[in-house]
PDB file of N, CA and C in Angstrom:
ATOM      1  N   UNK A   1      -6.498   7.093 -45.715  1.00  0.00           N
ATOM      2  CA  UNK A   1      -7.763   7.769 -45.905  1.00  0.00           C
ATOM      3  C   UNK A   1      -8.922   6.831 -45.576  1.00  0.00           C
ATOM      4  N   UNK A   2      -8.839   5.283 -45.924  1.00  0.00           N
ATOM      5  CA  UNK A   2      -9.912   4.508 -45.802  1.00  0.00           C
ATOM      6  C   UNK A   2     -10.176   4.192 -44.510  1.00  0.00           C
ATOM      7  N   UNK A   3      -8.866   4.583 -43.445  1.00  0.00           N
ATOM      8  CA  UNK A   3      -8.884   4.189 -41.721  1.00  0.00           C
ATOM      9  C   UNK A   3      -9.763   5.264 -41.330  1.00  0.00           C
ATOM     10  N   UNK A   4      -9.802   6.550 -41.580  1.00  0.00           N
ATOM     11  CA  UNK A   4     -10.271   8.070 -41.477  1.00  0.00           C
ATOM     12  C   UNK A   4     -11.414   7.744 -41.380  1.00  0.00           C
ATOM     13  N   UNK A   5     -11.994   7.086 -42.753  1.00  0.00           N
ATOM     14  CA  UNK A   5     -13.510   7.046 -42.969  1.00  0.00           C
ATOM     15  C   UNK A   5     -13.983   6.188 -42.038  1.00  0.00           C
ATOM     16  N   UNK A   6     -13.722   4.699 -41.918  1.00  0.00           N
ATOM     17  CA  UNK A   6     -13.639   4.251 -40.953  1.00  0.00           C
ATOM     18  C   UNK A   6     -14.095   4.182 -39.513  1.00  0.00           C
ATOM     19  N   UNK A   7     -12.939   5.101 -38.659  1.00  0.00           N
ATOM     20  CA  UNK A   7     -12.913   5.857 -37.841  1.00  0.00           C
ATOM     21  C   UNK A   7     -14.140   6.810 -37.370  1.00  0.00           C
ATOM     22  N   UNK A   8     -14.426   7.959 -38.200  1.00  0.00           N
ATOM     23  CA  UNK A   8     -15.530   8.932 -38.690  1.00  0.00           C
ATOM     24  C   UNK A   8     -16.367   8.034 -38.633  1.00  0.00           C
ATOM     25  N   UNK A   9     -17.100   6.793 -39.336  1.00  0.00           N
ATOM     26  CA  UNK A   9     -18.006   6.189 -39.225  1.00  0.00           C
ATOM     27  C   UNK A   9     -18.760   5.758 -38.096  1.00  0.00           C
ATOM     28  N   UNK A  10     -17.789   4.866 -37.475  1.00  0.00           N
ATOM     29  CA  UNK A  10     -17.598   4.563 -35.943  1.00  0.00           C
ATOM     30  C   UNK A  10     -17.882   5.639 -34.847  1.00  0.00           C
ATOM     31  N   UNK A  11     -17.544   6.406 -35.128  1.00  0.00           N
ATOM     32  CA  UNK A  11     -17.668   7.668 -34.052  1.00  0.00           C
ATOM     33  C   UNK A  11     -18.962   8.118 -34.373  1.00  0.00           C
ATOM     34  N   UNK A  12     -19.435   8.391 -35.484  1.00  0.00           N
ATOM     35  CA  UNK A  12     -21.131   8.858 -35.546  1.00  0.00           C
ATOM     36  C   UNK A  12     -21.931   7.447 -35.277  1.00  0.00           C
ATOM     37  N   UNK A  13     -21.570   6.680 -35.766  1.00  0.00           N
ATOM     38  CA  UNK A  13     -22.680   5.429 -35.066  1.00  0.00           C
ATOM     39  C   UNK A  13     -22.481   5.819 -33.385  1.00  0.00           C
ATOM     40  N   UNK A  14     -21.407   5.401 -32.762  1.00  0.00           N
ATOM     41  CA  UNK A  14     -21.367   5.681 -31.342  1.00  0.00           C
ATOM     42  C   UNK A  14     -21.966   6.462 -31.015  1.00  0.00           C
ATOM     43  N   UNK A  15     -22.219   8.112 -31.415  1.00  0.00           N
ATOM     44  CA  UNK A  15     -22.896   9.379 -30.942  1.00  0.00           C
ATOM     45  C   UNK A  15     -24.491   8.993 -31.113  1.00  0.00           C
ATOM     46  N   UNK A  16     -24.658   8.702 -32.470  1.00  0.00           N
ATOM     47  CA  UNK A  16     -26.320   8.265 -32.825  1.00  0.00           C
ATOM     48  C   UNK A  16     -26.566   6.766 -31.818  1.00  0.00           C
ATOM     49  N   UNK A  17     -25.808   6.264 -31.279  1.00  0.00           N
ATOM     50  CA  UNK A  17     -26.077   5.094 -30.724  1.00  0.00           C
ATOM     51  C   UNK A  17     -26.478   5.763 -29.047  1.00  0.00           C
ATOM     52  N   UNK A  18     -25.609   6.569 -28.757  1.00  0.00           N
ATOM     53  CA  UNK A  18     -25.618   6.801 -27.428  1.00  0.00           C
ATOM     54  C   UNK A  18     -27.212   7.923 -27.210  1.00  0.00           C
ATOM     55  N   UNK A  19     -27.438   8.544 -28.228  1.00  0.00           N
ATOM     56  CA  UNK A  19     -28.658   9.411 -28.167  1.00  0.00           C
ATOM     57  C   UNK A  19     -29.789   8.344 -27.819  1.00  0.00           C
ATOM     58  N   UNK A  20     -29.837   7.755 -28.641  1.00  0.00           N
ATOM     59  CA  UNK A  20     -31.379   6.510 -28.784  1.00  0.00           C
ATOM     60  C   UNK A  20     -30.789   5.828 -27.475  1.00  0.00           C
ATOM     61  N   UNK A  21     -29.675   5.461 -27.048  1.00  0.00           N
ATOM     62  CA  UNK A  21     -30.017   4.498 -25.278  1.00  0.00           C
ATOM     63  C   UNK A  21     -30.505   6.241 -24.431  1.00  0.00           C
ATOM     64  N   UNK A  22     -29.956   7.079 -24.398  1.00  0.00           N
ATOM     65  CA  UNK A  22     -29.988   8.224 -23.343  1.00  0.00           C
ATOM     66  C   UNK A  22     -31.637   8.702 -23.631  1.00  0.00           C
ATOM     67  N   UNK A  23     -32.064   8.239 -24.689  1.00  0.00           N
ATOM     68  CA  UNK A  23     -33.632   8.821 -24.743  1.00  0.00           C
ATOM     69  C   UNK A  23     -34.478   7.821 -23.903  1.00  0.00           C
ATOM     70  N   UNK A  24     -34.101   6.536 -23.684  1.00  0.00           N
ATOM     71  CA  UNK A  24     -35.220   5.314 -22.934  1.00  0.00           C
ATOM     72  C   UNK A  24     -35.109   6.493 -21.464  1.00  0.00           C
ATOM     73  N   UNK A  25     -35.794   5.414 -20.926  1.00  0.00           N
ATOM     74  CA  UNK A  25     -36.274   5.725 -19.362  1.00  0.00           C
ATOM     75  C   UNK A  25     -35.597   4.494 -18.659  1.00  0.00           C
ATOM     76  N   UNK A  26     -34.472   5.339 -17.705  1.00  0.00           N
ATOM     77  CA  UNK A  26     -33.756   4.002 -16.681  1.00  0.00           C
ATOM     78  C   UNK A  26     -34.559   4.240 -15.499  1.00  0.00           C
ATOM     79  N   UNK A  27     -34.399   3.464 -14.912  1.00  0.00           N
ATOM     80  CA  UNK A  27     -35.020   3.194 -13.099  1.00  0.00           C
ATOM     81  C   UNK A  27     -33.895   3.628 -12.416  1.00  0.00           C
ATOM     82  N   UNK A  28     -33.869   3.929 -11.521  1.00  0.00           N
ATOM     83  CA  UNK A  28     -32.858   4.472 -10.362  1.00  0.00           C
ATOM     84  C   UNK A  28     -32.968   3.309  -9.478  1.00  0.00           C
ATOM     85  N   UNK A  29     -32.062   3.469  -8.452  1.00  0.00           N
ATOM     86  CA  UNK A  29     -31.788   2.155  -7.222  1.00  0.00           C
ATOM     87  C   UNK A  29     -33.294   2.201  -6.452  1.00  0.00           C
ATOM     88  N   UNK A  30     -33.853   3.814  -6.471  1.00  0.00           N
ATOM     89  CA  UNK A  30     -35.035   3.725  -5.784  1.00  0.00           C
ATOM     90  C   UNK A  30     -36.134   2.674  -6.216  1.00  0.00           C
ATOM     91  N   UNK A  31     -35.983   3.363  -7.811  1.00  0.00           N
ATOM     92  CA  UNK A  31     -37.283   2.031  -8.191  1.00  0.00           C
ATOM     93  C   UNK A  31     -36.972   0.934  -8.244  1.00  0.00           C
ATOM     94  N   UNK A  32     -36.069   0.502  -8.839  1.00  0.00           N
ATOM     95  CA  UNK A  32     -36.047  -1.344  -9.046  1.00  0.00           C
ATOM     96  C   UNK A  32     -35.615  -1.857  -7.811  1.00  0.00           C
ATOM     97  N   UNK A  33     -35.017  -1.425  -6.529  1.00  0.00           N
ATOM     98  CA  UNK A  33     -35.051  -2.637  -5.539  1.00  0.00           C
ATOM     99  C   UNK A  33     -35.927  -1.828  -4.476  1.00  0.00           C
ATOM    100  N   UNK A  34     -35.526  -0.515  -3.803  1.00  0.00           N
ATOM    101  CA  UNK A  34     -36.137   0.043  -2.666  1.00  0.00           C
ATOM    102  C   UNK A  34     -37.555   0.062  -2.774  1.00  0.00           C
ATOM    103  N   UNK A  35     -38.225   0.413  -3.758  1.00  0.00           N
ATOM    104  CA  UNK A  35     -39.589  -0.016  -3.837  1.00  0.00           C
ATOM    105  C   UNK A  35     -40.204  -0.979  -3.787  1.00  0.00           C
ATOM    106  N   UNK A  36     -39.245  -1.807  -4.618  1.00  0.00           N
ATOM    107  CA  UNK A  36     -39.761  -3.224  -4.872  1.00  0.00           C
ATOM    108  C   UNK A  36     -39.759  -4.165  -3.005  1.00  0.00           C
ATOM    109  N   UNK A  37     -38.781  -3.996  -2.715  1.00  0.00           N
ATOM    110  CA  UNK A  37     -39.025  -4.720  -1.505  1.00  0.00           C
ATOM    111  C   UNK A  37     -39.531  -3.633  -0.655  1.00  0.00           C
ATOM    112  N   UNK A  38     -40.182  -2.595  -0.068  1.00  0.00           N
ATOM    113  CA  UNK A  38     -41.163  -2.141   0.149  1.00  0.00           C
ATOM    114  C   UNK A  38     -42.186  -2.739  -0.361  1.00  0.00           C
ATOM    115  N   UNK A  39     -42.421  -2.580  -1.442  1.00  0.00           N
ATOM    116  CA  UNK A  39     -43.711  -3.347  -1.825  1.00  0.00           C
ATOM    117  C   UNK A  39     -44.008  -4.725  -1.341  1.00  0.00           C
ATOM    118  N   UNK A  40     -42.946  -5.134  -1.248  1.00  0.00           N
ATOM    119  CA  UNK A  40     -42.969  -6.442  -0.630  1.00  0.00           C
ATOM    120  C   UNK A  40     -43.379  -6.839   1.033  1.00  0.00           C
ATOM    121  N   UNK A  41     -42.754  -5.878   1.562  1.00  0.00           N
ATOM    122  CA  UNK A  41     -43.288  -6.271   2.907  1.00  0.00           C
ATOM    123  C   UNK A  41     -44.090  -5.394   3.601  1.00  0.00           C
ATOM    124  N   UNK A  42     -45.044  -4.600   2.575  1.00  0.00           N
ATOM    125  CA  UNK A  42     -46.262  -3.998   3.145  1.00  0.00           C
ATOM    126  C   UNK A  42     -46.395  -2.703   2.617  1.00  0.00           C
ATOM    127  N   UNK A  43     -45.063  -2.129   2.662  1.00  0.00           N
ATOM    128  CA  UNK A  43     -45.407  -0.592   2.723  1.00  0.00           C
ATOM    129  C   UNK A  43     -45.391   0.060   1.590  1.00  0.00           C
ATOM    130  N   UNK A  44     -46.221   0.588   1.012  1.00  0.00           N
ATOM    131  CA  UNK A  44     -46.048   1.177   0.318  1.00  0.00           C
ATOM    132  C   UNK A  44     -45.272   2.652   0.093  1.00  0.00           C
ATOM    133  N   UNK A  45     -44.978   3.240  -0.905  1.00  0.00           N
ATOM    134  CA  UNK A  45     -44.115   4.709  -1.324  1.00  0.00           C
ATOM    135  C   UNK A  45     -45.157   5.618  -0.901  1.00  0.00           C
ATOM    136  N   UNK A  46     -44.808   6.837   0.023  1.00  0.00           N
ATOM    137  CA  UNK A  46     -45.025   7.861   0.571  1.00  0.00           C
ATOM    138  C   UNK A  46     -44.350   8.760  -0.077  1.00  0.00           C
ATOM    139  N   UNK A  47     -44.791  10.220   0.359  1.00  0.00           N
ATOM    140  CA  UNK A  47     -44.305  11.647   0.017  1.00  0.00           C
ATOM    141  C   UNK A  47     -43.175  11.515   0.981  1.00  0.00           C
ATOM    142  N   UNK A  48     -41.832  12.536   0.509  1.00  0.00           N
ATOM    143  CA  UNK A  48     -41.045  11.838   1.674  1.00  0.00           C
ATOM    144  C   UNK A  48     -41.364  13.455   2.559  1.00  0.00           C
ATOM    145  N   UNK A  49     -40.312  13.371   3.781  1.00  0.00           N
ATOM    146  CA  UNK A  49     -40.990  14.595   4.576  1.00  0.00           C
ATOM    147  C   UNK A  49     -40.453  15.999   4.132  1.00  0.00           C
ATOM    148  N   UNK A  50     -38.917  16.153   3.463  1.00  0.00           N
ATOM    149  CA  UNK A  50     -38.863  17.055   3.238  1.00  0.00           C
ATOM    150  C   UNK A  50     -38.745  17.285   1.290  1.00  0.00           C
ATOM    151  N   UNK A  51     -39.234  17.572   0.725  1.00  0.00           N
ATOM    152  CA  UNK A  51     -38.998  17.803  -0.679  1.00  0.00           C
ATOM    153  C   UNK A  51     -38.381  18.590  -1.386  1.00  0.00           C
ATOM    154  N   UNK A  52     -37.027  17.858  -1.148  1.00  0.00           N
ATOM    155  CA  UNK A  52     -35.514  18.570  -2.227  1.00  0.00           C
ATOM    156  C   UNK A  52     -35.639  19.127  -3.656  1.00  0.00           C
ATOM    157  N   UNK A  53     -36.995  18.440  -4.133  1.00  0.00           N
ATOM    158  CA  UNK A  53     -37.093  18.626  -6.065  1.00  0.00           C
ATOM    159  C   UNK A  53     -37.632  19.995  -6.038  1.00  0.00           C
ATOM    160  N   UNK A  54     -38.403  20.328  -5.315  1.00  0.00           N
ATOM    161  CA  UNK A  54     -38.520  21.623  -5.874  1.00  0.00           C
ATOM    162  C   UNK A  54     -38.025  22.671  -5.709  1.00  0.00           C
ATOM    163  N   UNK A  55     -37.680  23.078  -6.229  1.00  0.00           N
ATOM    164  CA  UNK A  55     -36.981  24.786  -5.956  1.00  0.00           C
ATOM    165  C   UNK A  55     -35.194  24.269  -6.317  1.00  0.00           C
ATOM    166  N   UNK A  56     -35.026  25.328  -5.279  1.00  0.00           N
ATOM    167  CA  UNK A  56     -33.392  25.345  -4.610  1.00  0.00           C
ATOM    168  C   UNK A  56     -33.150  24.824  -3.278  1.00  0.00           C
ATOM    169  N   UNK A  57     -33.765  24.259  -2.746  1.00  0.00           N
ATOM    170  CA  UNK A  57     -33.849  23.661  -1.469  1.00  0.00           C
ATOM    171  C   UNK A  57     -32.678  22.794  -1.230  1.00  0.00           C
ATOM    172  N   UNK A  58     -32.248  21.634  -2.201  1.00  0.00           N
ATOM    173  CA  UNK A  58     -31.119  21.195  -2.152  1.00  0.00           C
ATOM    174  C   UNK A  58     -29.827  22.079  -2.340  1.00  0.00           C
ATOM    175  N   UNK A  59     -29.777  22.759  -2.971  1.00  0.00           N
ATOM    176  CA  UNK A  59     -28.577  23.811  -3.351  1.00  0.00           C
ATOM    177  C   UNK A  59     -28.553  24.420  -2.456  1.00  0.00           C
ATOM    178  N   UNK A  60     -29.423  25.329  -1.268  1.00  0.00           N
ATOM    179  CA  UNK A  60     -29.678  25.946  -0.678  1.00  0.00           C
ATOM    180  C   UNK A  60     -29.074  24.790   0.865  1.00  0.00           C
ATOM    181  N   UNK A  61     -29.399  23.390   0.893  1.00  0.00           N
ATOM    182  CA  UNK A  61     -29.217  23.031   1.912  1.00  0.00           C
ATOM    183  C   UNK A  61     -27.472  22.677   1.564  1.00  0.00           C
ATOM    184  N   UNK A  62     -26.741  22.251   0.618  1.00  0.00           N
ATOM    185  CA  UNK A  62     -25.534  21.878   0.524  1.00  0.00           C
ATOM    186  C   UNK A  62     -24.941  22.897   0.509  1.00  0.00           C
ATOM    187  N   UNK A  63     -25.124  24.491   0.804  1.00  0.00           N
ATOM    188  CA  UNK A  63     -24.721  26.243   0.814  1.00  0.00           C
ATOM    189  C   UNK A  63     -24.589  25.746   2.126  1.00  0.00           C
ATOM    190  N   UNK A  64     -25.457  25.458   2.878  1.00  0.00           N
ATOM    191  CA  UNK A  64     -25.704  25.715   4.400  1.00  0.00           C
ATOM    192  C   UNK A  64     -24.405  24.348   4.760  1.00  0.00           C
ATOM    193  N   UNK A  65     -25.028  23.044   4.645  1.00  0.00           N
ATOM    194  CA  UNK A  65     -23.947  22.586   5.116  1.00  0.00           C
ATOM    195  C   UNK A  65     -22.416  22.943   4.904  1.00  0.00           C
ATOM    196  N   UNK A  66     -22.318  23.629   4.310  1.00  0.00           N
ATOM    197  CA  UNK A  66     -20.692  23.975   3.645  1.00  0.00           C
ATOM    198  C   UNK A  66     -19.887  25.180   4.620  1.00  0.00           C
ATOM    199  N   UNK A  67     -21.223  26.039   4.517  1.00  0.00           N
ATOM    200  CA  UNK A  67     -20.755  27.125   5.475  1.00  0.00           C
ATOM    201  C   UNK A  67     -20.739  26.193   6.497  1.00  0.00           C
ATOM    202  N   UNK A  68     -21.386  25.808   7.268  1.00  0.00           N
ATOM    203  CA  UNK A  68     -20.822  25.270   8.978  1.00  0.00           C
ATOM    204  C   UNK A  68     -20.084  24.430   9.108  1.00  0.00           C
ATOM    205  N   UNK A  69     -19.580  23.898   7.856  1.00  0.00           N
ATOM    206  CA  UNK A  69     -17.922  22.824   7.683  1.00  0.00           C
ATOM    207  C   UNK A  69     -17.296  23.905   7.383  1.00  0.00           C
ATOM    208  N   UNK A  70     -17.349  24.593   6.892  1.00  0.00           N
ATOM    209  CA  UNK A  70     -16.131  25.828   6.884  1.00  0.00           C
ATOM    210  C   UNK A  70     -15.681  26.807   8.156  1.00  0.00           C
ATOM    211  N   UNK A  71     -17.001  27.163   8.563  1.00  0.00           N
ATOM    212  CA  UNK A  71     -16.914  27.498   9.917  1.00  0.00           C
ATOM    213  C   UNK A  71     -15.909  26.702  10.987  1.00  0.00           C
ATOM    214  N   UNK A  72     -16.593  25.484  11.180  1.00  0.00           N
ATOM    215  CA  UNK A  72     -15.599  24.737  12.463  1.00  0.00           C
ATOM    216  C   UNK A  72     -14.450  24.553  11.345  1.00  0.00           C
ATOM    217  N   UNK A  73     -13.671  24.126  10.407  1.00  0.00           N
ATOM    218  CA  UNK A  73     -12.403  24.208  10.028  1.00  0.00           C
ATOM    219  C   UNK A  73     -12.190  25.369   9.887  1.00  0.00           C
ATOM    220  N   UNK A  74     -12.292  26.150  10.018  1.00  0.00           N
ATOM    221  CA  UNK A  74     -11.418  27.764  10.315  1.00  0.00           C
ATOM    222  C   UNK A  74     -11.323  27.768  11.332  1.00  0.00           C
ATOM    223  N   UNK A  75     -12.464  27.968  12.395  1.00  0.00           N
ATOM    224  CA  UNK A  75     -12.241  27.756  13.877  1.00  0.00           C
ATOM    225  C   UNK A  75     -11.203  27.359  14.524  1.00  0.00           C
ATOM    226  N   UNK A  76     -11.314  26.282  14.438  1.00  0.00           N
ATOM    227  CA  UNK A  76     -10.373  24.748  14.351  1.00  0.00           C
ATOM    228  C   UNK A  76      -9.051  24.243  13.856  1.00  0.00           C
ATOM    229  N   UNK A  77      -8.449  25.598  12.974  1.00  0.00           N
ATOM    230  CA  UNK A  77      -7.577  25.378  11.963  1.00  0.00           C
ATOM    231  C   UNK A  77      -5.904  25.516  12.665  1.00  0.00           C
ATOM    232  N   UNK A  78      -5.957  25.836  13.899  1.00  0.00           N
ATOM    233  CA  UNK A  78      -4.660  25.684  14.527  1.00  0.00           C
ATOM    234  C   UNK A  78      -4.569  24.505  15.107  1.00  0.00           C
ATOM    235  N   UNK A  79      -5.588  24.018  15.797  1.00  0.00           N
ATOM    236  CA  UNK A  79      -5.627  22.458  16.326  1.00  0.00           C
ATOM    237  C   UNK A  79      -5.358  21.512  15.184  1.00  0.00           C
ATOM    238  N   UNK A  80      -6.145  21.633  13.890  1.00  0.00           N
ATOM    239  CA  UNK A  80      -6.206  20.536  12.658  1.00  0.00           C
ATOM    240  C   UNK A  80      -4.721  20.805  11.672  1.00  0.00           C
ATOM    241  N   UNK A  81      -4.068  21.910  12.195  1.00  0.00           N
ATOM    242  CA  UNK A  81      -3.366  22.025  10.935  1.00  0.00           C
ATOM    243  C   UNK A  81      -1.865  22.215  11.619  1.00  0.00           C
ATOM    244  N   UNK A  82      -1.466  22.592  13.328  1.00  0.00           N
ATOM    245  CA  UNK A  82      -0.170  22.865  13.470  1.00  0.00           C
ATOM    246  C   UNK A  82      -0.447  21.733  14.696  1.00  0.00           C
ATOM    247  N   UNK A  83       1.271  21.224  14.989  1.00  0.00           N
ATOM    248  CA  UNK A  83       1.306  20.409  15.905  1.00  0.00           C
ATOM    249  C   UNK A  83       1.317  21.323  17.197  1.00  0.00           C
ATOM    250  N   UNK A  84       1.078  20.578  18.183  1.00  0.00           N
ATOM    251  CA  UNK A  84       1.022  21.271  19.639  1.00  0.00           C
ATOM    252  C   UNK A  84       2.292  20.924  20.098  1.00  0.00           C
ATOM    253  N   UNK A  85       3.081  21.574  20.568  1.00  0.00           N
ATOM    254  CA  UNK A  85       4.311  21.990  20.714  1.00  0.00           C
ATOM    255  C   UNK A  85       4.301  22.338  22.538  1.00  0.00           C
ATOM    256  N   UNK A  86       5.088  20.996  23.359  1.00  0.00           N
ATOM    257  CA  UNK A  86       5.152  21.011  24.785  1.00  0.00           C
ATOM    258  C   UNK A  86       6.553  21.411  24.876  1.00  0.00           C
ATOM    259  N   UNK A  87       5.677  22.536  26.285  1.00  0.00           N
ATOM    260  CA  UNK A  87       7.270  23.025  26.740  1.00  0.00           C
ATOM    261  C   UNK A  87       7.102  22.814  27.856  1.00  0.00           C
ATOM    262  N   UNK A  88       8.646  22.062  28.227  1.00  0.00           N
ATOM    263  CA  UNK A  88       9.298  21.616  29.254  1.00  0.00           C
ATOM    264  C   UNK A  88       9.889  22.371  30.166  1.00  0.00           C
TER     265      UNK A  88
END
């Protein structure tokens, strides 16, 4: 019973532990180096040209790429999937 409690203890510290790190603010690869050396050799951060955050635009573009990888592998699917078979 005293391993239980224990145990139980451990596991709510871990959960209450993991809330308070998941509430800070991390940097992504963008900010801490890609900016940073941008910043460094002149250029500063721009709008980029096409803007994925808003909307469905990303969902909408990984729909699209999927269909035209599905497309050419169906197409394609006797060349990619059976051997070619020479007759002599």
């Amino acid at each position: 019973m005293q391993s239980f409690a224990l145990a139980a203890l451990l596991w709510v510290a871990a959960i209450l532990a993991s809330g308070t790190l998941a509430a800070g603010e991390w940097e992504g690869v963008d900010k801490s180096v890609v900016e940073k050396i941008a910043m460094d050799a002149g250029r500063p951060p721009r709008a980029p040209y096409v803007d994925t955050d808003r909307g469905d635009l990303l969902l909408f573009m990984f729909l699209l790429a999927g269909a035209c990888g599905g497309f050419i592998a169906g197409y394609s699917y006797r060349k990619l999937m059976h051997e070619n078979k020479k007759r002599a």
